[in-house]
PDB file of N, CA and C in Angstrom:
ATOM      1  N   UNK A   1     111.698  87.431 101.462  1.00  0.00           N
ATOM      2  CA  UNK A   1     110.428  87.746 102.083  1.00  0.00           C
ATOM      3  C   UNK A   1     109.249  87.535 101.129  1.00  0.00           C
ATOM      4  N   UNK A   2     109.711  87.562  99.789  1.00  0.00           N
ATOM      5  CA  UNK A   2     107.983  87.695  99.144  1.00  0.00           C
ATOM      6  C   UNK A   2     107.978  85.899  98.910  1.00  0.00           C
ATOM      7  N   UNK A   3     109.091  85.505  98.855  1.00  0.00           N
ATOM      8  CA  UNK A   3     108.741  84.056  98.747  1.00  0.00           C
ATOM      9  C   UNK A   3     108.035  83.637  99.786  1.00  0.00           C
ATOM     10  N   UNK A   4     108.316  83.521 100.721  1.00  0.00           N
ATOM     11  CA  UNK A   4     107.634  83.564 101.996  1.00  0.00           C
ATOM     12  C   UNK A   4     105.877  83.993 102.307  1.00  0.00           C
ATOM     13  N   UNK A   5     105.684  85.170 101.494  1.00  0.00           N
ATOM     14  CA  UNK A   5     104.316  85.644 101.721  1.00  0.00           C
ATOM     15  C   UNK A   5     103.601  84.853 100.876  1.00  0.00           C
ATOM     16  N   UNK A   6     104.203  84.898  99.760  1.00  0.00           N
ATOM     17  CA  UNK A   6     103.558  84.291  98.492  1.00  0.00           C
ATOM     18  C   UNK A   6     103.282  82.573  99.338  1.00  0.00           C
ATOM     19  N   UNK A   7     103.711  82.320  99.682  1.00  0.00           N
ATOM     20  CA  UNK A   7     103.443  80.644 100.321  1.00  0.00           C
ATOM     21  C   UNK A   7     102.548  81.372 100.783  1.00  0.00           C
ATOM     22  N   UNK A   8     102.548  81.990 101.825  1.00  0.00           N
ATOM     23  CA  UNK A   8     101.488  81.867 103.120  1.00  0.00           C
ATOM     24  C   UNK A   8     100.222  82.404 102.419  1.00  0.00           C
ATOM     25  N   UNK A   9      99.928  83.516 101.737  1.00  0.00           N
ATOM     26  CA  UNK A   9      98.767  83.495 100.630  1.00  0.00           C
ATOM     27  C   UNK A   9      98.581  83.373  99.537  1.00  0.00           C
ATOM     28  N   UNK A  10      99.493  81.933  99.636  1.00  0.00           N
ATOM     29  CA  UNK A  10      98.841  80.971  98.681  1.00  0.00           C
ATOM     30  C   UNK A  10      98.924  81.756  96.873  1.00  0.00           C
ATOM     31  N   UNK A  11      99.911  82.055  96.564  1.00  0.00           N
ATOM     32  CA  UNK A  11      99.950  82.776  94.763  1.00  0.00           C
ATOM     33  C   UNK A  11     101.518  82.138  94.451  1.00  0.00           C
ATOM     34  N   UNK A  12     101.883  80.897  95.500  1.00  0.00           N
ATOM     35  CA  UNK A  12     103.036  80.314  94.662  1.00  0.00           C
ATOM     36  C   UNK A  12     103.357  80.605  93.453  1.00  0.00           C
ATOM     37  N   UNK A  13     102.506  79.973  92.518  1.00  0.00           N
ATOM     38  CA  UNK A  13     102.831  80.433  91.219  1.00  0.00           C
ATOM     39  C   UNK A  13     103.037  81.490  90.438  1.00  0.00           C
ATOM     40  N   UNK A  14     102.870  82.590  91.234  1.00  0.00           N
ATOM     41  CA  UNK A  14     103.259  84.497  90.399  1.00  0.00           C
ATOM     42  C   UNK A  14     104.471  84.124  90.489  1.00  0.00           C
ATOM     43  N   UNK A  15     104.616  84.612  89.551  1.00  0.00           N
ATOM     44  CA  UNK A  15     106.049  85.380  89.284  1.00  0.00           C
ATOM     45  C   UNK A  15     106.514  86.956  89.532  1.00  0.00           C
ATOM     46  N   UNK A  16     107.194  86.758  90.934  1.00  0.00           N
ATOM     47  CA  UNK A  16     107.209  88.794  91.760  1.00  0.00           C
ATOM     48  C   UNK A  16     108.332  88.982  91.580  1.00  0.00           C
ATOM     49  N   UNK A  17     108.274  89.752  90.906  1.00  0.00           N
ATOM     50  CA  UNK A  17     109.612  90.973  91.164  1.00  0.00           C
ATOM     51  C   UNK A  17     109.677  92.113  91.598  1.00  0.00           C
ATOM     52  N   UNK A  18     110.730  92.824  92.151  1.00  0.00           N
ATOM     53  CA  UNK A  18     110.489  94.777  92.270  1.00  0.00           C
ATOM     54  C   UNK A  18     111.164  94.934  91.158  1.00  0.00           C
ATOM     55  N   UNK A  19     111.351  96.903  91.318  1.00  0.00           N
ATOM     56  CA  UNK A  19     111.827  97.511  90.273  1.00  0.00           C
ATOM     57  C   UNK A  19     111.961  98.678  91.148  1.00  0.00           C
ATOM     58  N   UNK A  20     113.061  99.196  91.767  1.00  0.00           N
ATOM     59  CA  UNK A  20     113.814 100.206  92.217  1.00  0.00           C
ATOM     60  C   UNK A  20     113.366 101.383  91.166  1.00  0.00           C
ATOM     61  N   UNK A  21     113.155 102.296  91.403  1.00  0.00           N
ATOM     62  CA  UNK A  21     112.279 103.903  91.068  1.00  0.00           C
ATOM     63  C   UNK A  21     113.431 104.797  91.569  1.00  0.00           C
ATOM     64  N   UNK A  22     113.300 105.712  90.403  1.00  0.00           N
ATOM     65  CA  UNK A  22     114.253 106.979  91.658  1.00  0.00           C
ATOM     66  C   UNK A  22     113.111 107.591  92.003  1.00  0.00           C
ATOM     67  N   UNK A  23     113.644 108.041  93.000  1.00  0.00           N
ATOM     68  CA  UNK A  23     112.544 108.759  94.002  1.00  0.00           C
ATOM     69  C   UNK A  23     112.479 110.549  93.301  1.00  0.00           C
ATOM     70  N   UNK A  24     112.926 110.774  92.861  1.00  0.00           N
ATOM     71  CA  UNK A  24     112.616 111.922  92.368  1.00  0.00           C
ATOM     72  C   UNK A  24     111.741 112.167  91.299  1.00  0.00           C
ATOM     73  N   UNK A  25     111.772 111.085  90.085  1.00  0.00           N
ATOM     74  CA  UNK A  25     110.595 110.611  89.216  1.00  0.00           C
ATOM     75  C   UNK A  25     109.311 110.630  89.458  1.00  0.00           C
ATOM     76  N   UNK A  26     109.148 109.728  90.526  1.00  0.00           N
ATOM     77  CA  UNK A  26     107.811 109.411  91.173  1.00  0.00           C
ATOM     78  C   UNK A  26     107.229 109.563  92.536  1.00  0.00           C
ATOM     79  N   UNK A  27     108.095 110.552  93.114  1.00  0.00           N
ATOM     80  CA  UNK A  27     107.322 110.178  94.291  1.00  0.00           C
ATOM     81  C   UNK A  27     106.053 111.032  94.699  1.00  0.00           C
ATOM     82  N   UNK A  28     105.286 110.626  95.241  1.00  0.00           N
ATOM     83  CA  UNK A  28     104.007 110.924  95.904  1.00  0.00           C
ATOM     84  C   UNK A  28     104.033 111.037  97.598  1.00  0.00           C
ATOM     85  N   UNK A  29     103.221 111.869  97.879  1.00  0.00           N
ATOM     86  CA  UNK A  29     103.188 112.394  99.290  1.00  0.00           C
ATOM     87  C   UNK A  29     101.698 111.376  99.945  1.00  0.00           C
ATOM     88  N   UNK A  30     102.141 111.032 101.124  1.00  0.00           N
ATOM     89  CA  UNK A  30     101.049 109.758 101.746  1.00  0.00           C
ATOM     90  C   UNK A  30     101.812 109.717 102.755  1.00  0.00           C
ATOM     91  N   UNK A  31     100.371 110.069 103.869  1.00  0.00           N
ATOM     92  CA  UNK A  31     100.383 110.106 104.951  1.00  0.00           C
ATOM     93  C   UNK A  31     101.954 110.781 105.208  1.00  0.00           C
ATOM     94  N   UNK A  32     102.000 111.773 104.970  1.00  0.00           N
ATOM     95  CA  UNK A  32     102.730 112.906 105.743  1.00  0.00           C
ATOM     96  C   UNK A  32     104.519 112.686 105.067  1.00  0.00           C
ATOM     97  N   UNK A  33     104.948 111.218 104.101  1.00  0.00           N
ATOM     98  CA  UNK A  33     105.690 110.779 104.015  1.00  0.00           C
ATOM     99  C   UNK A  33     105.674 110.811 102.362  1.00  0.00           C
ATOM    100  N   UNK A  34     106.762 110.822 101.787  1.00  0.00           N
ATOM    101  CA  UNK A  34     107.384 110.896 100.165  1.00  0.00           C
ATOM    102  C   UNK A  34     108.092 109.708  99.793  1.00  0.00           C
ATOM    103  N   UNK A  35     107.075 108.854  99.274  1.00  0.00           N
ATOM    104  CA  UNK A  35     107.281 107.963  99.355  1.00  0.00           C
ATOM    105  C   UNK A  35     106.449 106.946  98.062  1.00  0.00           C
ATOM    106  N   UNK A  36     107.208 105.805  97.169  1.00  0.00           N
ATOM    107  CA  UNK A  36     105.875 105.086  96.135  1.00  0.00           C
ATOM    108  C   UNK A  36     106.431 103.798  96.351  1.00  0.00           C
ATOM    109  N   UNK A  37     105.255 102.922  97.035  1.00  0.00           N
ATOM    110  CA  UNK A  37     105.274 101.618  96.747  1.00  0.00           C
ATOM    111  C   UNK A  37     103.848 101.060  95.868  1.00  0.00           C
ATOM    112  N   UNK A  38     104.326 100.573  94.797  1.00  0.00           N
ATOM    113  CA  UNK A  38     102.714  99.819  94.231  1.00  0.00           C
ATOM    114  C   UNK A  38     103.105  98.727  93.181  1.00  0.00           C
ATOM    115  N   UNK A  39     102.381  97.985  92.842  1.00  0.00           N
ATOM    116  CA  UNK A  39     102.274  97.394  92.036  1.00  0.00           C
ATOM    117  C   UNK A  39     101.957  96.984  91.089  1.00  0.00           C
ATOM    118  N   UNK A  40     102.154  96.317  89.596  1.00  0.00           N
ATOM    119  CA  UNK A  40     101.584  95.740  88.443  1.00  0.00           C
ATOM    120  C   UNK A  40     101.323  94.586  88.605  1.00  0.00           C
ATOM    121  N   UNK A  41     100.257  94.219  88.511  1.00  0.00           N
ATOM    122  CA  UNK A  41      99.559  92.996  88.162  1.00  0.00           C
ATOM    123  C   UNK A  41      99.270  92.433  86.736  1.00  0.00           C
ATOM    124  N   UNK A  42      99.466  90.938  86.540  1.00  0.00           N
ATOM    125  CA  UNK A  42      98.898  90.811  84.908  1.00  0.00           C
ATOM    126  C   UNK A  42      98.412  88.948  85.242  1.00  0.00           C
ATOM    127  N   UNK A  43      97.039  89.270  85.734  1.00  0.00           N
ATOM    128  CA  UNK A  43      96.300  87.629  85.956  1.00  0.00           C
ATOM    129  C   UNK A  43      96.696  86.860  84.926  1.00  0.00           C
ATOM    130  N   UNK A  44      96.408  87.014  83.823  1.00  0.00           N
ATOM    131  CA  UNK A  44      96.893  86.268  82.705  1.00  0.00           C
ATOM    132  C   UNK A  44      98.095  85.283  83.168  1.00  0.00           C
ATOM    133  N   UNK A  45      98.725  86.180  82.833  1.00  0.00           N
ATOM    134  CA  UNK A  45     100.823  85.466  82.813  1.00  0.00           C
ATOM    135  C   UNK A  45     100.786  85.244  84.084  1.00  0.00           C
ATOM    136  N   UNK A  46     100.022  85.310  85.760  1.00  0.00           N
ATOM    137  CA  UNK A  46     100.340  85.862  86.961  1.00  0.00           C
ATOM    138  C   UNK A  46     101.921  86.233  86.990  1.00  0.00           C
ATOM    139  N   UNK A  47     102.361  87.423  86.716  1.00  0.00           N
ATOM    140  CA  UNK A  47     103.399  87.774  86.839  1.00  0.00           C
ATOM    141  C   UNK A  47     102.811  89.583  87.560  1.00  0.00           C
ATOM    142  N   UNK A  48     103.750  89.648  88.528  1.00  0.00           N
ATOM    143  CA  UNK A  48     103.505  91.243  89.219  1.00  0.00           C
ATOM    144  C   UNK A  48     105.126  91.581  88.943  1.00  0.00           C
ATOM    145  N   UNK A  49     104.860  93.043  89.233  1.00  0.00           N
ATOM    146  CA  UNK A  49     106.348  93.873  89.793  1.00  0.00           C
ATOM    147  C   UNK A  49     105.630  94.594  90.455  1.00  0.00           C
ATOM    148  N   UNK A  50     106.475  94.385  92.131  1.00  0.00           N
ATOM    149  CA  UNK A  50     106.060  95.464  92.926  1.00  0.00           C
ATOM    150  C   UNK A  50     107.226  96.869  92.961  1.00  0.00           C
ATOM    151  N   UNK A  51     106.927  98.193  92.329  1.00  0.00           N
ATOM    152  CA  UNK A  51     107.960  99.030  92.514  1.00  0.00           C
ATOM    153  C   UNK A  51     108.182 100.186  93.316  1.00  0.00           C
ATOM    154  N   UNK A  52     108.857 100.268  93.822  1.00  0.00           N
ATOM    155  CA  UNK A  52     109.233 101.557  95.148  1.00  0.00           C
ATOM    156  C   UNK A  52     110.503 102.338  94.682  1.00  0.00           C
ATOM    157  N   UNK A  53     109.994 103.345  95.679  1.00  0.00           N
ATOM    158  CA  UNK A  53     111.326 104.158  95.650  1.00  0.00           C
ATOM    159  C   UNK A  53     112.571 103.959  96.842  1.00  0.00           C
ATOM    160  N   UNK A  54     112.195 103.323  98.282  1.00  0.00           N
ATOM    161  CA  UNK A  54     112.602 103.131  98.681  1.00  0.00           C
ATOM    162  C   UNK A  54     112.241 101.769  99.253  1.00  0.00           C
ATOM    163  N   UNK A  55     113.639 101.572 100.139  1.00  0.00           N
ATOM    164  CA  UNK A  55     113.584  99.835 100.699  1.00  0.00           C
ATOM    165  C   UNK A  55     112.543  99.528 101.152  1.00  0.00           C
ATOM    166  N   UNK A  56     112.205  98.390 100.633  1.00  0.00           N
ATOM    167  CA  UNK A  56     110.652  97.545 100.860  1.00  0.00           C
ATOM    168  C   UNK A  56     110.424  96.693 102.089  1.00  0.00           C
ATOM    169  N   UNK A  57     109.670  96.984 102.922  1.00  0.00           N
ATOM    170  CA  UNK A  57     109.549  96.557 104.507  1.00  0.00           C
ATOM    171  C   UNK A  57     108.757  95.346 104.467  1.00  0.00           C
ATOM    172  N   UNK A  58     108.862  94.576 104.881  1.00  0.00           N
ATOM    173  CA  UNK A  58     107.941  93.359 105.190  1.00  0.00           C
ATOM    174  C   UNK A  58     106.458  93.533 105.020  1.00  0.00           C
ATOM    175  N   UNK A  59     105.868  94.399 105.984  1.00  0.00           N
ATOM    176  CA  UNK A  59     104.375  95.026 105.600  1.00  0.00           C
ATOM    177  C   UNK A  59     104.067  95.521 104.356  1.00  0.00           C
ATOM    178  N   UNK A  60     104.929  96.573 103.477  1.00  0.00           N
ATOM    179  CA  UNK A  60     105.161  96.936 101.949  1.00  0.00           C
ATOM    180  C   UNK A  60     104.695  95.674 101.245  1.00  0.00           C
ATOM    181  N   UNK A  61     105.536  95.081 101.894  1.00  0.00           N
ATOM    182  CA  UNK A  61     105.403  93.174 100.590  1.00  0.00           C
ATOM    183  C   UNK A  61     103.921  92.751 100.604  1.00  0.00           C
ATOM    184  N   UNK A  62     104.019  92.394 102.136  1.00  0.00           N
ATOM    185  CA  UNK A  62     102.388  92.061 102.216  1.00  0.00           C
ATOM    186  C   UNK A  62     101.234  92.988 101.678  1.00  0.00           C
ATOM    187  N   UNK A  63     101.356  94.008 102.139  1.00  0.00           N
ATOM    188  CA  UNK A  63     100.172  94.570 101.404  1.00  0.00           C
ATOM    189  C   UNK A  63     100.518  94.391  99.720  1.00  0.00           C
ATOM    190  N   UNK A  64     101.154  94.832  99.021  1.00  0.00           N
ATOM    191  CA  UNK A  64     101.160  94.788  98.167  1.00  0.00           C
ATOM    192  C   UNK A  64     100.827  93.652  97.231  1.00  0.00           C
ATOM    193  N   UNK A  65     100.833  92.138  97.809  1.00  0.00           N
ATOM    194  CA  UNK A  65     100.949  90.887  97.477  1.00  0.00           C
ATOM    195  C   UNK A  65      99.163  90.502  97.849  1.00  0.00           C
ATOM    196  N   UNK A  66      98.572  91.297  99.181  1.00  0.00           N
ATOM    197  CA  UNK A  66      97.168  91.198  98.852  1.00  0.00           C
ATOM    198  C   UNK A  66      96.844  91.882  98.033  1.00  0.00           C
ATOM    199  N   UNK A  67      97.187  92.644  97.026  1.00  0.00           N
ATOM    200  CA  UNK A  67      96.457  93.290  96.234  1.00  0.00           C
ATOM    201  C   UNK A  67      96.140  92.065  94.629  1.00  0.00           C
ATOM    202  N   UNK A  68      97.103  91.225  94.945  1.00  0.00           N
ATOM    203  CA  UNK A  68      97.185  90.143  94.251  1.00  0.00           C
ATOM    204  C   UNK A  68      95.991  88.949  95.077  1.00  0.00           C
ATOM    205  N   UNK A  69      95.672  89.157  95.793  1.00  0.00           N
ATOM    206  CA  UNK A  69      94.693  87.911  96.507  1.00  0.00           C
ATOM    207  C   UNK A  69      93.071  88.570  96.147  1.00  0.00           C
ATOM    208  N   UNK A  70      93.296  89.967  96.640  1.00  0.00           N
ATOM    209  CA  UNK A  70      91.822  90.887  97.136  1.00  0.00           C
ATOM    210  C   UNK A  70      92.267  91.697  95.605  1.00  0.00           C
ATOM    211  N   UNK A  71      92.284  91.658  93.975  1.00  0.00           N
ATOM    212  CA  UNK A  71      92.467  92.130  93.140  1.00  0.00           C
ATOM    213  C   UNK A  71      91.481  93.540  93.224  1.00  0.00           C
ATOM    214  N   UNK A  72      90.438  93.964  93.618  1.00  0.00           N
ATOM    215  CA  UNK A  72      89.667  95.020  93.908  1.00  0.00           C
ATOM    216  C   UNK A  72      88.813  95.244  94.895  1.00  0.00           C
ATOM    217  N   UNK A  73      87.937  96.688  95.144  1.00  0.00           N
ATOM    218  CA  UNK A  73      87.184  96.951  96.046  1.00  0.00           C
ATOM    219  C   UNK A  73      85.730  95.760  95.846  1.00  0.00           C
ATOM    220  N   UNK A  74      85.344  95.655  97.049  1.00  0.00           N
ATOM    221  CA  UNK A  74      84.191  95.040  97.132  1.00  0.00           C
ATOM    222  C   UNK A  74      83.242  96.151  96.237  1.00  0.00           C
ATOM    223  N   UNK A  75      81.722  95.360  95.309  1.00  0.00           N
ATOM    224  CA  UNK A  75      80.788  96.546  94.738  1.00  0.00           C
ATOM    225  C   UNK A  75      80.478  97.912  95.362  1.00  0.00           C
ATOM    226  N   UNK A  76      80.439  97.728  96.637  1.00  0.00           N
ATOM    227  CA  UNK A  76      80.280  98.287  97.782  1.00  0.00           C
ATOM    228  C   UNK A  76      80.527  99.139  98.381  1.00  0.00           C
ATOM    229  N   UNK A  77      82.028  99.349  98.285  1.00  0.00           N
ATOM    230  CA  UNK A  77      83.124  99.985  98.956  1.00  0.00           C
ATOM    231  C   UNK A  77      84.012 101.190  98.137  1.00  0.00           C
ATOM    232  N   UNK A  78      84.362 102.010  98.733  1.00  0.00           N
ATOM    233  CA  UNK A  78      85.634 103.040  97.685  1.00  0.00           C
ATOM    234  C   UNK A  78      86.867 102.273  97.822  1.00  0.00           C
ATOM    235  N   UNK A  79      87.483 103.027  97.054  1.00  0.00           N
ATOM    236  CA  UNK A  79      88.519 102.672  96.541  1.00  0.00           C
ATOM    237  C   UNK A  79      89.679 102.895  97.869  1.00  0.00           C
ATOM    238  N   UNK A  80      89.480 104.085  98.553  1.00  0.00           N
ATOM    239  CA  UNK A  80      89.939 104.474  99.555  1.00  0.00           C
ATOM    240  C   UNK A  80      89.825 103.544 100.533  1.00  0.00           C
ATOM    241  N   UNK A  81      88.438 102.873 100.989  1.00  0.00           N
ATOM    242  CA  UNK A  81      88.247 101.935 101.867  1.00  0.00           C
ATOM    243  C   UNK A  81      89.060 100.673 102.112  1.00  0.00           C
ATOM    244  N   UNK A  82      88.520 100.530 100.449  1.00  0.00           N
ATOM    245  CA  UNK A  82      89.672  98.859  99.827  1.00  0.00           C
ATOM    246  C   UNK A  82      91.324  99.146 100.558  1.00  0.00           C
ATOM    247  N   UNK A  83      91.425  99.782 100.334  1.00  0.00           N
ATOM    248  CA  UNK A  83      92.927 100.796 100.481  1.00  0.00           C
ATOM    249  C   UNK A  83      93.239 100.497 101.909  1.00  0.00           C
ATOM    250  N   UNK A  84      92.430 101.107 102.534  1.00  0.00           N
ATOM    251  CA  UNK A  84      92.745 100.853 104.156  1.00  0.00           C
ATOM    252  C   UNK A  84      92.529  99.753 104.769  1.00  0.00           C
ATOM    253  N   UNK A  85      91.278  98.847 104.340  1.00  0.00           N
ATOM    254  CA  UNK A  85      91.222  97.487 104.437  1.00  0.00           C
ATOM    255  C   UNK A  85      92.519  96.933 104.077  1.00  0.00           C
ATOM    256  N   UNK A  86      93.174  96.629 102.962  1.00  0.00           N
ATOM    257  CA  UNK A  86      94.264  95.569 102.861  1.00  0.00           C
ATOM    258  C   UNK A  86      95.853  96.304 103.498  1.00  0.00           C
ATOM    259  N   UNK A  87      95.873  98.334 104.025  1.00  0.00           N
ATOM    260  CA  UNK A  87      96.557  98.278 104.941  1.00  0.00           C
ATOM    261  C   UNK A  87      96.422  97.568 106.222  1.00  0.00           C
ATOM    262  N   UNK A  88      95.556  97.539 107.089  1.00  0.00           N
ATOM    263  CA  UNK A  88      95.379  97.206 108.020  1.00  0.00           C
ATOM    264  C   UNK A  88      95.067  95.735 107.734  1.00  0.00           C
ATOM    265  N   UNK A  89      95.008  95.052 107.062  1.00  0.00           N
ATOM    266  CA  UNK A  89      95.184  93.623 106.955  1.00  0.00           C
ATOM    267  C   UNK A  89      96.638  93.243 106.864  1.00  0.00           C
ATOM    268  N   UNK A  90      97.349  93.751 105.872  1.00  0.00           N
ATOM    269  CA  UNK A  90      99.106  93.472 105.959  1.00  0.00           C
ATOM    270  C   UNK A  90      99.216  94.011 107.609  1.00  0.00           C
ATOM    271  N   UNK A  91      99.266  95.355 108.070  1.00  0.00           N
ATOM    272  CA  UNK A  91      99.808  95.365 109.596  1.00  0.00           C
ATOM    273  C   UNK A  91      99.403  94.168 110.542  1.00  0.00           C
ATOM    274  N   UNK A  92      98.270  94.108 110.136  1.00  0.00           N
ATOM    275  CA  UNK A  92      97.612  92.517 111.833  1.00  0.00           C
ATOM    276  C   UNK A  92      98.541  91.444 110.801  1.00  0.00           C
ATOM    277  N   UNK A  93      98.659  91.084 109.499  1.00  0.00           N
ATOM    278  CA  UNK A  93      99.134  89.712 109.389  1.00  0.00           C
ATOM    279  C   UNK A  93     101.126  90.103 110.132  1.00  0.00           C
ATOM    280  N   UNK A  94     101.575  91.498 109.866  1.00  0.00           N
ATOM    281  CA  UNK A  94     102.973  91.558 109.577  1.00  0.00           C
ATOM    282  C   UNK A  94     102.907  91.186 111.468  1.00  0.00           C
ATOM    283  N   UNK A  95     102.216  91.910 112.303  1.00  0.00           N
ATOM    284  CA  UNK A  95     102.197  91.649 113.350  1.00  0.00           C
ATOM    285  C   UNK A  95     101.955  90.240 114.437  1.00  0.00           C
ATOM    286  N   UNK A  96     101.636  89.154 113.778  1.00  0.00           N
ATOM    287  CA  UNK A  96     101.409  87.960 114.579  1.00  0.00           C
ATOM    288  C   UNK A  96     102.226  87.838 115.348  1.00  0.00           C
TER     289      UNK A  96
END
């Protein structure tokens, strides 16, 4: 699947990996659920690891992989906003 995304927005060249988390280490509470998906970025090398605690859903990938396209909030915007912007951008793309 991330090969796949990575074509379609265009970051062929990263190098993605995950990294399986125990969930007891890290997890964080969002939206009502216990749960960590996020990622490292390094423009330089473009190399990411996206890491979770649990299995990574198609939408997981995508959002996480725009965070690699849309690297931050517009001047403009919170951080929170940015946030919900590139959720609701992975759901309409996971949804076509």
């Amino acid at each position: 699947m991330i090969k796949k995304w990575q074509h379609i927005l265009r970051i062929k060249e990263w190098d993605i990996t995950t990294k399986l988390l125990d969930l007891k280490n890290v997890s964080i509470e969002y939206n009502g659920h216990k749960y960590f998906v996020g990622i490292e970025r390094n423009f330089d090398n473009k190399k990411a690891v996206i890491y979770h605690d649990r299995e990574l859903k198609e939408e997981d990938i995508i959002h996480e992989l725009l965070h690699i396209v849309f690297p931050k909030p517009n001047h403009d915007e919170t951080y929170e906003e940015y946030e919900q912007w590139i959720t609701d951008v992975a759901y309409n793309l996971n949804n076509i």
